[in-house]
Protein backbone atom coordinates (compact mmCIF):
# COMPACT_ATOMS: atom_id res chain seq x y z
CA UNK A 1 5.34 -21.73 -15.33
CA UNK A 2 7.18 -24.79 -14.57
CA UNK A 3 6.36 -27.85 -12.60
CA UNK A 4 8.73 -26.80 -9.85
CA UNK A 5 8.01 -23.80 -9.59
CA UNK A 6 4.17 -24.11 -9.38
CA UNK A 7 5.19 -26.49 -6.33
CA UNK A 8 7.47 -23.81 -4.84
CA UNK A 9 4.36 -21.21 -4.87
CA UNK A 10 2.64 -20.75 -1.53
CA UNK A 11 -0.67 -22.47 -1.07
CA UNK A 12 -2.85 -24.30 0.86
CA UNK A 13 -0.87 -27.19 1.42
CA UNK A 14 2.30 -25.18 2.51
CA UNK A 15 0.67 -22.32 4.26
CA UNK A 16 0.04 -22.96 7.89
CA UNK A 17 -2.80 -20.72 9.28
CA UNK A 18 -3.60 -20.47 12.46
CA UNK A 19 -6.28 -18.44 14.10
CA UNK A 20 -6.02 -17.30 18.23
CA UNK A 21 -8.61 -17.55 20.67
CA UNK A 22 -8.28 -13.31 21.03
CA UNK A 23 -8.94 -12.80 17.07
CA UNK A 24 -5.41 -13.01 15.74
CA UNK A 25 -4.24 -14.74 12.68
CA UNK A 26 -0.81 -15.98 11.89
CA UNK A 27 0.35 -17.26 8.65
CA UNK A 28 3.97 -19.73 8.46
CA UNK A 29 5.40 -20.43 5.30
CA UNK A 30 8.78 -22.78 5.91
CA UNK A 31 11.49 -21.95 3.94
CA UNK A 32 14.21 -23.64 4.36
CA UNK A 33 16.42 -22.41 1.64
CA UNK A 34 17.62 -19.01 3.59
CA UNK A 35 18.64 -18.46 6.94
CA UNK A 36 16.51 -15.30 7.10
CA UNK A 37 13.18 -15.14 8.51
CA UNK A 38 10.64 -11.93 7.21
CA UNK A 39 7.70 -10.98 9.18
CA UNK A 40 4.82 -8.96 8.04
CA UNK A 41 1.84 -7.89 9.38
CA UNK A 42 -1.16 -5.47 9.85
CA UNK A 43 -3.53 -4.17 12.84
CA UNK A 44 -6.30 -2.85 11.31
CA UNK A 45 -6.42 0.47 12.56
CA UNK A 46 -5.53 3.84 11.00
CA UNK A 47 -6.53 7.00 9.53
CA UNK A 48 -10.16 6.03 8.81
CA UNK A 49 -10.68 6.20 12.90
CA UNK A 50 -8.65 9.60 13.03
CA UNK A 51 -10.99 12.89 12.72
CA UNK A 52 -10.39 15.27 10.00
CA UNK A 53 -8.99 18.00 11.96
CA UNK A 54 -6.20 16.42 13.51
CA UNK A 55 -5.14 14.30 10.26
CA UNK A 56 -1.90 11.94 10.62
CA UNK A 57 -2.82 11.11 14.29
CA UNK A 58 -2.65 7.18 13.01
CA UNK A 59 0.29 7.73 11.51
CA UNK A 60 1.83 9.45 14.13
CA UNK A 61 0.68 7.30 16.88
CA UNK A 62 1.98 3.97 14.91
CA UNK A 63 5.60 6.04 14.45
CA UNK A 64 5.34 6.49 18.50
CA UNK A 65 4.83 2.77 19.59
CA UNK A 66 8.90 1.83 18.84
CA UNK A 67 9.89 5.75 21.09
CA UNK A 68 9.17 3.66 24.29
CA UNK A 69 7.14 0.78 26.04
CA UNK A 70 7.26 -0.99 28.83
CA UNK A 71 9.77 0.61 30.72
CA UNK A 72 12.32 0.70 27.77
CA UNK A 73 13.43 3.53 26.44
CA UNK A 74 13.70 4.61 22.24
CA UNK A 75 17.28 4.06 22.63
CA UNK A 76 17.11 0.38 24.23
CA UNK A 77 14.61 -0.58 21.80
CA UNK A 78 16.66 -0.19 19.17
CA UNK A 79 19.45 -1.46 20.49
CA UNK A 80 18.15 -5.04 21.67
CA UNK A 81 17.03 -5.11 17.52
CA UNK A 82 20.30 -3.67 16.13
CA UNK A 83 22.96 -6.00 18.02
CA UNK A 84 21.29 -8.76 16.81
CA UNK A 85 21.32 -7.61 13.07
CA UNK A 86 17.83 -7.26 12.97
CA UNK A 87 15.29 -4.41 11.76
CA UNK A 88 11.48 -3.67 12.75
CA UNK A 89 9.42 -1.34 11.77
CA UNK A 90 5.83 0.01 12.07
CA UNK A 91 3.41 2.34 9.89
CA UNK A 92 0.38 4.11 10.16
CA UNK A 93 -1.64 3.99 6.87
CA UNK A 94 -5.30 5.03 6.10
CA UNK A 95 -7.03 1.80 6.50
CA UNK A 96 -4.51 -0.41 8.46
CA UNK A 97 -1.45 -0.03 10.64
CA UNK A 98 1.72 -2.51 9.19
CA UNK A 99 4.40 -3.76 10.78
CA UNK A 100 7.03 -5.58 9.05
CA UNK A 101 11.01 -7.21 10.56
CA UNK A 102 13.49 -9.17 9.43
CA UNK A 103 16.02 -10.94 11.45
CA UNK A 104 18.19 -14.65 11.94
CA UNK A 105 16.20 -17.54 12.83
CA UNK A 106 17.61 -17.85 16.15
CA UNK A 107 16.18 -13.80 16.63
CA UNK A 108 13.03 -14.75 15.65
CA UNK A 109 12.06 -15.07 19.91
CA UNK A 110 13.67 -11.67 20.51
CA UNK A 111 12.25 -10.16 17.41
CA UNK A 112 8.49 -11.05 18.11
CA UNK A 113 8.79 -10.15 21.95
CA UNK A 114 9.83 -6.88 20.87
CA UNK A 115 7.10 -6.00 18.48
CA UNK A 116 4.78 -7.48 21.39
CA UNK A 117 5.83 -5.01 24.21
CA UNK A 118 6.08 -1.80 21.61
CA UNK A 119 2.19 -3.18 20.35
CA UNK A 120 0.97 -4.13 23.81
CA UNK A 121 2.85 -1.65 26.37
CA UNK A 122 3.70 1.80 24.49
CA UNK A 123 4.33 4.63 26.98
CA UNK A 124 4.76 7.52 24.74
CA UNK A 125 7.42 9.54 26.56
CA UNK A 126 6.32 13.24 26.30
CA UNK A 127 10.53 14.04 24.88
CA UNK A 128 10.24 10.96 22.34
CA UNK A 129 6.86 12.35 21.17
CA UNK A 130 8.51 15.46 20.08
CA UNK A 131 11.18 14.36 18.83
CA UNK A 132 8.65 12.46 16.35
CA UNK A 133 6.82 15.37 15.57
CA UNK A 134 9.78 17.53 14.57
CA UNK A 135 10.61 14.67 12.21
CA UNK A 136 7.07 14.87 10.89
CA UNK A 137 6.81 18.27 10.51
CA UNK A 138 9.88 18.22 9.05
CA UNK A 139 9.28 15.70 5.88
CA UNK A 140 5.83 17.68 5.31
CA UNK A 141 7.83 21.01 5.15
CA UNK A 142 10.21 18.92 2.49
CA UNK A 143 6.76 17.43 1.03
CA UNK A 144 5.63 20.94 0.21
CA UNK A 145 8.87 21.53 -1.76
CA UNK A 146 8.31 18.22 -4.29
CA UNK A 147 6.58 18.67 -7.43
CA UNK A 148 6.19 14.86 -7.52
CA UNK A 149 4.65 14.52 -3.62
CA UNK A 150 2.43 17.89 -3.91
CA UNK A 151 0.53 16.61 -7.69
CA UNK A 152 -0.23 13.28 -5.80
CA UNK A 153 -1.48 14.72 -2.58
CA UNK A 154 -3.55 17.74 -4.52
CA UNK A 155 -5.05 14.33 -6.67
CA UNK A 156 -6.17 12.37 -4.34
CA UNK A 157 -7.99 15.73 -2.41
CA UNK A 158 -9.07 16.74 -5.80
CA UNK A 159 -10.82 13.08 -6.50
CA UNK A 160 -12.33 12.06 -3.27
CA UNK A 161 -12.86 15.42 -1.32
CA UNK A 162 -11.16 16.67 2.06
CA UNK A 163 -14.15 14.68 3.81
CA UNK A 164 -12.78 11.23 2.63
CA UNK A 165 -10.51 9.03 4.42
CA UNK A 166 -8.50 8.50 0.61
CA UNK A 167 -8.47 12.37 0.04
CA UNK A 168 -6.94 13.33 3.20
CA UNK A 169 -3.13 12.83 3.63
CA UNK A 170 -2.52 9.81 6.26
CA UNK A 171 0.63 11.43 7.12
CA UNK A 172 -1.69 15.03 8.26
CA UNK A 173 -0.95 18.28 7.29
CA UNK A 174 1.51 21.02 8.45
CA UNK A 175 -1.77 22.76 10.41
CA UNK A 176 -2.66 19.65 12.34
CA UNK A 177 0.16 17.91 13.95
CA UNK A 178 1.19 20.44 15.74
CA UNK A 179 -2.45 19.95 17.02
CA UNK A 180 -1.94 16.29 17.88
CA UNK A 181 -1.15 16.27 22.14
CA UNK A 182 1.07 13.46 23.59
CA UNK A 183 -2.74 12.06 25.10
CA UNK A 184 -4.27 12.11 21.57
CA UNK A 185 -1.57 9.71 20.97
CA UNK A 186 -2.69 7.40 24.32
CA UNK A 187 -6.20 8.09 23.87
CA UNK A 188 -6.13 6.85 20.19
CA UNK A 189 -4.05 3.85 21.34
CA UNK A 190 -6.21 2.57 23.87
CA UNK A 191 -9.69 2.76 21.80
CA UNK A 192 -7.91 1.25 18.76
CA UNK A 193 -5.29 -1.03 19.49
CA UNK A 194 -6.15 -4.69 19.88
CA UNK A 195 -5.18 -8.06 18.82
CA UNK A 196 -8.50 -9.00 17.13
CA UNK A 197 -8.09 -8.70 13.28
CA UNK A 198 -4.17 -8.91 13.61
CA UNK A 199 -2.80 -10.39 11.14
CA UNK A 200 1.02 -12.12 11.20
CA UNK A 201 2.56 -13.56 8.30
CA UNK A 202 6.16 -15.15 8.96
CA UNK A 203 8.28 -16.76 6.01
CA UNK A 204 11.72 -18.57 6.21
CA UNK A 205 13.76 -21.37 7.60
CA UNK A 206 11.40 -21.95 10.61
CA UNK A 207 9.09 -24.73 12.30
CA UNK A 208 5.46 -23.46 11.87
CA UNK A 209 4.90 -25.35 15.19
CA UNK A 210 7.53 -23.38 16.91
CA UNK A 211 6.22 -19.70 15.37
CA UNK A 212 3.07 -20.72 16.61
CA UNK A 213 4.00 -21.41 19.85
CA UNK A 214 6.26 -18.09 19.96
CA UNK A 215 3.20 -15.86 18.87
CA UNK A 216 0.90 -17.60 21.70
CA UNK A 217 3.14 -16.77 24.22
CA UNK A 218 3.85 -13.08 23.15
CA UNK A 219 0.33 -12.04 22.29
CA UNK A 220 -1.96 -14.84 23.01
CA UNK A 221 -2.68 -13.51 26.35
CA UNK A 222 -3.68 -10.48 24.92
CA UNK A 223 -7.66 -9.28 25.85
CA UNK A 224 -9.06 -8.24 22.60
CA UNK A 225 -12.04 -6.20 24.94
CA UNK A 226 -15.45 -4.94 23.27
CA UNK A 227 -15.40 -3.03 20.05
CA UNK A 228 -17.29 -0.05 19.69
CA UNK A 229 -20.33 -0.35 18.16
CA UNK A 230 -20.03 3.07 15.82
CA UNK A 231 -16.58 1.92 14.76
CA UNK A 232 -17.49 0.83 11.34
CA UNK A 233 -14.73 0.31 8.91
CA UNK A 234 -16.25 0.40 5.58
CA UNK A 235 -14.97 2.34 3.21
CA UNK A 236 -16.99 5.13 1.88
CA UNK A 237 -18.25 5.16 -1.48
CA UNK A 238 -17.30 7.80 -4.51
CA UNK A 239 -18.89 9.56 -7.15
CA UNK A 240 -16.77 9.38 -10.36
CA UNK A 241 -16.66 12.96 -11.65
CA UNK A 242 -18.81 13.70 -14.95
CA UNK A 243 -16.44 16.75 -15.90
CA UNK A 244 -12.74 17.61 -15.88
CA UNK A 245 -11.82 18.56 -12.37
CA UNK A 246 -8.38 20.27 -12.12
CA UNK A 247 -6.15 21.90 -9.91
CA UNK A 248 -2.28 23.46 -10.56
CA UNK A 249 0.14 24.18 -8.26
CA UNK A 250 2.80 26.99 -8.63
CA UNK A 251 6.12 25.96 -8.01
CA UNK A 252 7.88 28.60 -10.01
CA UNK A 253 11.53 27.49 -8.57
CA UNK A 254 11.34 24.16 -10.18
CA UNK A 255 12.34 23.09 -13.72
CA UNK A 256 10.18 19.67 -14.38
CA UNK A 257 6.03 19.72 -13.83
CA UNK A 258 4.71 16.34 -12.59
CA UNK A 259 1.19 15.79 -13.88
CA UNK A 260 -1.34 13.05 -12.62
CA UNK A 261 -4.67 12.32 -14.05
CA UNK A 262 -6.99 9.80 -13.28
CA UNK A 263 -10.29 8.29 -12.45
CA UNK A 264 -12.05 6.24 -9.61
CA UNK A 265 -11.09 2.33 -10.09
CA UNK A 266 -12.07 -0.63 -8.11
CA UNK A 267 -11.33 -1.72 -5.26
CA UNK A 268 -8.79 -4.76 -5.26
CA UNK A 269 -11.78 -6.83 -4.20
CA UNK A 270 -13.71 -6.33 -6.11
CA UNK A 271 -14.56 -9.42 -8.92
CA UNK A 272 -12.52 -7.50 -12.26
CA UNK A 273 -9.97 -6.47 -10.21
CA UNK A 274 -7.66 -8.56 -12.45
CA UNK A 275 -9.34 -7.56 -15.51
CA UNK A 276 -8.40 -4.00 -14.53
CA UNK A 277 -4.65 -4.79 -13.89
CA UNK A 278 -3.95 -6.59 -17.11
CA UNK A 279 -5.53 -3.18 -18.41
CA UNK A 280 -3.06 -0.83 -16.65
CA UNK A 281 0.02 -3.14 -17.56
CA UNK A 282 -1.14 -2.59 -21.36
CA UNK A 283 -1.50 1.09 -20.76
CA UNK A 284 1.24 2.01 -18.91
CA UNK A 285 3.01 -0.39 -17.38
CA UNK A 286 4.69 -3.25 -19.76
CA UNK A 287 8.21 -2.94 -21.08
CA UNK A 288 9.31 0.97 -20.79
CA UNK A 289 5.60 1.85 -19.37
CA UNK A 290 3.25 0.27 -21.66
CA UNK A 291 1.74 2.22 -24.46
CA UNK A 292 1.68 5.45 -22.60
CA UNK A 293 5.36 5.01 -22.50
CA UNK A 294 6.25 4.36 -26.36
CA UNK A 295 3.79 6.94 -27.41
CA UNK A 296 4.02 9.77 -25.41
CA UNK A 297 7.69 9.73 -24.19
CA UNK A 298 9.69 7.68 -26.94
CA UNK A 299 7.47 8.35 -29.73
CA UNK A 300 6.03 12.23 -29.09
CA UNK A 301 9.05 13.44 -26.79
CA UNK A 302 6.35 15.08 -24.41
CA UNK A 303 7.64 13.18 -21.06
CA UNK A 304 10.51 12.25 -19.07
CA UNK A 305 8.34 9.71 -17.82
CA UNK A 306 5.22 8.69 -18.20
CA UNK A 307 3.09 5.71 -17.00
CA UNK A 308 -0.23 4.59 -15.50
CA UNK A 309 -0.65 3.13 -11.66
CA UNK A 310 -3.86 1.48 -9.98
CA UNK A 311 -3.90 1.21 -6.67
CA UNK A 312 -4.13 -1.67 -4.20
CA UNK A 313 -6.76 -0.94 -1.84
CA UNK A 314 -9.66 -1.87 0.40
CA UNK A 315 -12.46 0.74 -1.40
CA UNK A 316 -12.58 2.42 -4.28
CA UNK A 317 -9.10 3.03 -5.53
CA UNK A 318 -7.77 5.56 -8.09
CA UNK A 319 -6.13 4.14 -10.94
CA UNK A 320 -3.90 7.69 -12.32
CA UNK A 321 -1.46 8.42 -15.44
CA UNK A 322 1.54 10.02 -14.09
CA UNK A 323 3.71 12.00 -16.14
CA UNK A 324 6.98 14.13 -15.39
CA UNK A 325 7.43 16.73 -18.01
CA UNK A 326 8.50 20.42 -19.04
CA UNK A 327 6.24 22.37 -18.97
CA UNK A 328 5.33 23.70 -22.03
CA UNK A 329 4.21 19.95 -23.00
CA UNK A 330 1.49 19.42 -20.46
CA UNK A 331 -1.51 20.13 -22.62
CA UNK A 332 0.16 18.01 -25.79
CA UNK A 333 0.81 15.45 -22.94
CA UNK A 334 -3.10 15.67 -21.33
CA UNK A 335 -4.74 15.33 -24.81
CA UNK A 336 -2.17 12.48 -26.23
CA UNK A 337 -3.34 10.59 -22.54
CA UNK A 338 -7.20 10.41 -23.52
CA UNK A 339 -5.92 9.27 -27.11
CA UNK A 340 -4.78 6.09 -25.41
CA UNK A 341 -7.62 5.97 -23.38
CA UNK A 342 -9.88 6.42 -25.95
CA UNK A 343 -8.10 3.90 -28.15
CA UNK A 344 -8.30 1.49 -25.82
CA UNK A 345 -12.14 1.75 -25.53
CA UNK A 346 -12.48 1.52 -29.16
CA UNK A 347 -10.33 -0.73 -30.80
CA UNK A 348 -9.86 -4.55 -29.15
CA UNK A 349 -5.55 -5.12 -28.45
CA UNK A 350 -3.94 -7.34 -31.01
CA UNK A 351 -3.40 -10.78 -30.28
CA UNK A 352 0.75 -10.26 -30.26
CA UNK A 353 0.71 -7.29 -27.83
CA UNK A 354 -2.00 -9.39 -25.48
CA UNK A 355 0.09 -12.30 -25.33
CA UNK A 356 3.73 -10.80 -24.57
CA UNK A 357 1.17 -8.57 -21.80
CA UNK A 358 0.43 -12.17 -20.38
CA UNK A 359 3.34 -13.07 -20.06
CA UNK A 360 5.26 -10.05 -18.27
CA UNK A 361 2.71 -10.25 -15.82
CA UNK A 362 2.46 -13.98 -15.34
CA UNK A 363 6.57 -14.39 -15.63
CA UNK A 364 6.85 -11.73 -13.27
CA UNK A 365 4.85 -13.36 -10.20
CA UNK A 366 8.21 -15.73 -9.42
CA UNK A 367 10.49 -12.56 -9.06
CA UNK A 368 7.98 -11.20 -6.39
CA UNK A 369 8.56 -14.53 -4.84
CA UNK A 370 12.20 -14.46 -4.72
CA UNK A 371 12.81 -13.57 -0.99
CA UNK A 372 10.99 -13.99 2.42
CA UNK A 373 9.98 -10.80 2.17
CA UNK A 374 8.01 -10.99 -0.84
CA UNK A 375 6.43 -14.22 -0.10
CA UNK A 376 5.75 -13.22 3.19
CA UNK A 377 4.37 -9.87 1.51
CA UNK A 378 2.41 -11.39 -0.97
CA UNK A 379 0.59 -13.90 1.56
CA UNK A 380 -0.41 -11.38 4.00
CA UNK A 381 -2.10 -9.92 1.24
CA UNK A 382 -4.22 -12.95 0.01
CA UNK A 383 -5.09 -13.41 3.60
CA UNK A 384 -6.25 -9.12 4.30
CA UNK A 385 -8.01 -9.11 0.94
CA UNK A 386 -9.84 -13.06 1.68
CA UNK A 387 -8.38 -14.20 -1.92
CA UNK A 388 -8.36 -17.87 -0.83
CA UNK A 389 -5.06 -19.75 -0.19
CA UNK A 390 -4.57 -20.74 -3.49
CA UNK A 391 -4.63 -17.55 -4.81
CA UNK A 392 -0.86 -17.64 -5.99
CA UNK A 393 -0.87 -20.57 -7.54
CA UNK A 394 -4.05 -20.30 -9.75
CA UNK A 395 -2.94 -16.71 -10.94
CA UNK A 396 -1.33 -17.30 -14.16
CA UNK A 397 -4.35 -19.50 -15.02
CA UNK A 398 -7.07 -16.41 -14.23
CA UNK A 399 -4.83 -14.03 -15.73
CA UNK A 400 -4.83 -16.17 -19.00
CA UNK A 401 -8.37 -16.92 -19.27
CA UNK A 402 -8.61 -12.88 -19.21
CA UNK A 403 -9.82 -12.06 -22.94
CA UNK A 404 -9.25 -8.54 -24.94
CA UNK A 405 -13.15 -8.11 -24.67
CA UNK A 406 -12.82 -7.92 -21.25
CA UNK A 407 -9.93 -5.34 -20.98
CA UNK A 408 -11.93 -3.09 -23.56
CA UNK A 409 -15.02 -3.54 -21.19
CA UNK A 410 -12.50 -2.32 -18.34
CA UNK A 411 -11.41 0.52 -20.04
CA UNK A 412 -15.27 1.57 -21.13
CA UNK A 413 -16.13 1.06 -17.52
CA UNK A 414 -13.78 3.11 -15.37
CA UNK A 415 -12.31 5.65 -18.09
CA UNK A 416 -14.05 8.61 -19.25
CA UNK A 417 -11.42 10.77 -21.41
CA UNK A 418 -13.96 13.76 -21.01
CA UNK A 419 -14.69 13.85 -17.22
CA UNK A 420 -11.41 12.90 -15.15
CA UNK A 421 -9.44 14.66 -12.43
CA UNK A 422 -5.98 16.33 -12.54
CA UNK A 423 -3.72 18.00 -10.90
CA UNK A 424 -0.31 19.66 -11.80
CA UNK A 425 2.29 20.55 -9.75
CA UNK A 426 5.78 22.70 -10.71
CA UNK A 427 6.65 25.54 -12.84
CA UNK A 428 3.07 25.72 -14.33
C-alpha cells in the first residue's frame, strides 16, 4: 500500500470522535473530495430484547419509526427526504437497530432532523402499521418460496436452536407477526429506544465542528433515562455440535438445491478473528471462491456456485459453505466440502497461494474505501466492535504478520469435517 494511500486511510488523526453528555457517540471523517455526505449508524437495540413468540417485533418496530412521528405523516416523511435527493433508512437486526442516509452537504441539517423526530417522536399510526405488516407478511410468504432464503434460515435454527437470539429469524415468522399489536410496537419503543450507546458515523465534504454542532442540537437534548437492570445484552454462548446435524427441505417445484454447511466460528472480537478470515478467503473466497470454488465447481462440475462465508458478528458467529447445485450432486458436493476442510487441517498452504491470499485481501481494503459510504461503513464498525482508531491503517500489517501455522491452527480449531450442521433446501 502506498504512501498516499496509507495517509488517505481513516485514523486517529483524521477521525473526529466525539462522545455526548446522554451516551451518544458521533464519528466525522472530512472528505472533501465529493459533494456527498453518508451517514451510518446503530442503536443498540433489536431482536435479542424481543421474546420468542412474537419474533421480528425489532424488526418490525425499526420498519415503523419512518410510517409517522411527530405529527408527520409516512407520506410527508418521505417527501421532505425525496425533494431534496436524499434517502434514509432504518433496520431492525438481532443485536442492533441501523440506520444509514445519504444526501448533499447542504441536506445534511434536514437529513439529521429527520432521522431525529422518526428516532425520538414515532407515533405508529394504527393504518401505517398495517400497511407494514402486509409488506412483512408478504416477503416471508415469498421467503418460503426461495430455496436460497429457506437453507439459510433452516441453518441457522438447525445450529443454534429456536431458543437463541442467532437461530431465530430477526425478520419473525409467518405465525408471529400477525401476533405483533400496534402497542407491542409502542411498548417495545419506549423500554428500548434511547440515545445512550448510539452510535453516528458521518463521512464527506463537511466541518466536523459543524456535524457536531448539528447532532447536539437534534439529539443532545435527548434523556437517555435508567436502563433496566435485567436487560443484559450478552450474547449467549453455543455448543459446537459433536455429530452431523441435518435438516432438508422439500421444494419439489424447484430445479436448483441450495446447500449450506457449517460450524460455530468466532465472534469478530474475538483475538483470531483475522486469523479466521484469511482462512475463509483461502477456502472459499479468493479469485472465483477460493479453493472450494476451483475444486468443486470448475474442477468436479458439482456446483453452480460454491463458496464459504463467516459472519461478522457480536457472539459466536457461523462461518458456512454455501453451495447451489442439482440435485443429484449434493452428497458428491457434501463429501468433496470436508476434503477441503480436511486438507486444510492437514497440510500447511504453499507459500505462492498464501501470498497472492495476502494480497487480495490487503489490495482489496482501498476499494471498500472508495466512497462515503464505505468509509463511513467501515468506521462505524471499528468504533461498535472497540478495534481502536487505527484499526484501518495497521490492517495490512496484522494481516501480513498472519503465518500458514496459524490458518492451519484455525481450521483445526473451528472445523470438524465429522460433526457439522446442514441443511438443504429445493428439489431434494
Amino acid at each position: 500500500m502506498s504512501n498516499n494511500q496509507l495517509s488517505s486511510i481513516p485514523n486517529s488523526k483524521n477521525i473526529v470522535r466525539q462522545e455526548f453528555p446522554n451516551g451518544m457517540i458521533a464519528l466525522v471523517y472530512e472528505n472533501f473530495t465529493s459533494p456527498i455526505v453518508s451517514v451510518q449508524g446503530l442503536m443498540p437495540v433489536g431482536a435479542l430484547e424481543e421474546p420468542p413468540d412474537k419474533a421480528g417485533l425489532a424488526s418490525f418496530t425499526a420498519s415503523c419509526l419512518m410510517r409517522g412521528a411527530d405529527g408527520l405523516t409516512f407520506q410527508q416523511i418521505y417527501e421532505r427526504i425525496e425533494a431534496v435527493g436524499a434517502a434514509a433508512g432504518i433496520h431492525g437486526g438481532s443485536y442492533t437497530t441501523h440506520f444509514n442516509a445519504k444526501c448533499l452537504v447542504e441536506d445534511l441539517p434536514l437529513v439529521l432532523n429527520t432521522l431525529a423526530t422518526v428516532f425520538r417522536s414515532p407515533t405508529f399510526p394504527t393504518a401505517e402499521v398495517e400497511k407494514e405488516r402486509g409488506e412483512i407478511l408478504t416477503d416471508l410468504e415469498e421467503r418460503e418460496d426461495s430455496p436460497d432464503v429457506m437453507a439459510h434460515l433452516k441453518f441457522r435454527e438447525l445450529l443454534y436452536g429456536n431458543d437463541h437470539v442467532y437461530g431465530r429469524s430477526r425478520d419473525g415468522y409467518l405465525e408471529t407477526i400477525p401476533r405483533i399489536s400496534r402497542d407491542d410496537l409502542a411498548n417495545f419503543y419506549e423500554a428500548h429506544y434511547r440515545p445512550d450507546g448510539m452510535i453516528f458515523t458521518i463521512a464527506g465534504a463537511v466541518s466536523a465542528a459543524d456535524v457536531l454542532k448539528m447532532i447536539q442540537a437534534e439529539f443532545g437534548d435527548w434523556n437517555p433515562g435508567r436502563r433496566s437492570a435485567e436487560n443484559s445484552r450478552s450474547i449467549p454462548a453455543v455448543s459446537r455440535p459433536r455429530d452431523i446435524r441435518q435438516v432438508r427441505t422439500s421444494m419439489p417445484e424447484k430445479v436448483q438445491c441450495e446447500l449450506v454447511l457449517g460450524f460455530i466460528g468466532p465472534s469478530r472480537r474475538d483475538p483470531d478473528y483475522l486469523e479466521a478470515a484469511l482462512c475463509n478467503v483461502i477456502l472459499g473466497q479468493f479469485g472465483l471462491y477460493g479453493r472450494l470454488g476451483e475444486i468443486i465447481r470448475e474442477k468436479q462440475g458439482l456446483a453452480y456456485y460454491c463458496y464459504s462465508y463467516l459472519d461478522n458478528r457480536v457472539g459466536p458467529g457461523a462461518w458456512q459453505v454455501v453451495a447451489g447445485l442439482h440435485p443429484t450432486n449434493i452428497d458428491r458436493t457434501i463429501e468433496s466440502v470436508r476434503l477441503e476442510l480436511s486438507r486444510l487441517q492437514e497440510e500447511i498452504v504453499d507459500a505462492e497461494e498464501f501470498a497472492n491470499n495476502k494480497v487480495y485481501v490487503t489490495g482489496s481494503l482501498p476499494l471498500h474505501l472508495e466512497t462515503n459510504g464505505g468509509i463511513a461503513s467501515n468506521v462505524l464498525n471499528m468504533e461498535f466492535h472497540d478495534l481502536g482508531l487505527d484499526y484501518l491503517a495497521q490492517y495490512a500489517d496484522r494481516i501480513n504478520r498472519i503465518t500458514p501455522e496459524e490458518i492451519q491452527a484455525i481450521a483445526r480449531k473451528y472445523f470438524d469435517p465429522d460433526a457439522y450442521t446442514l441443511a438443504v433446501a429445493g428439489p431434494v
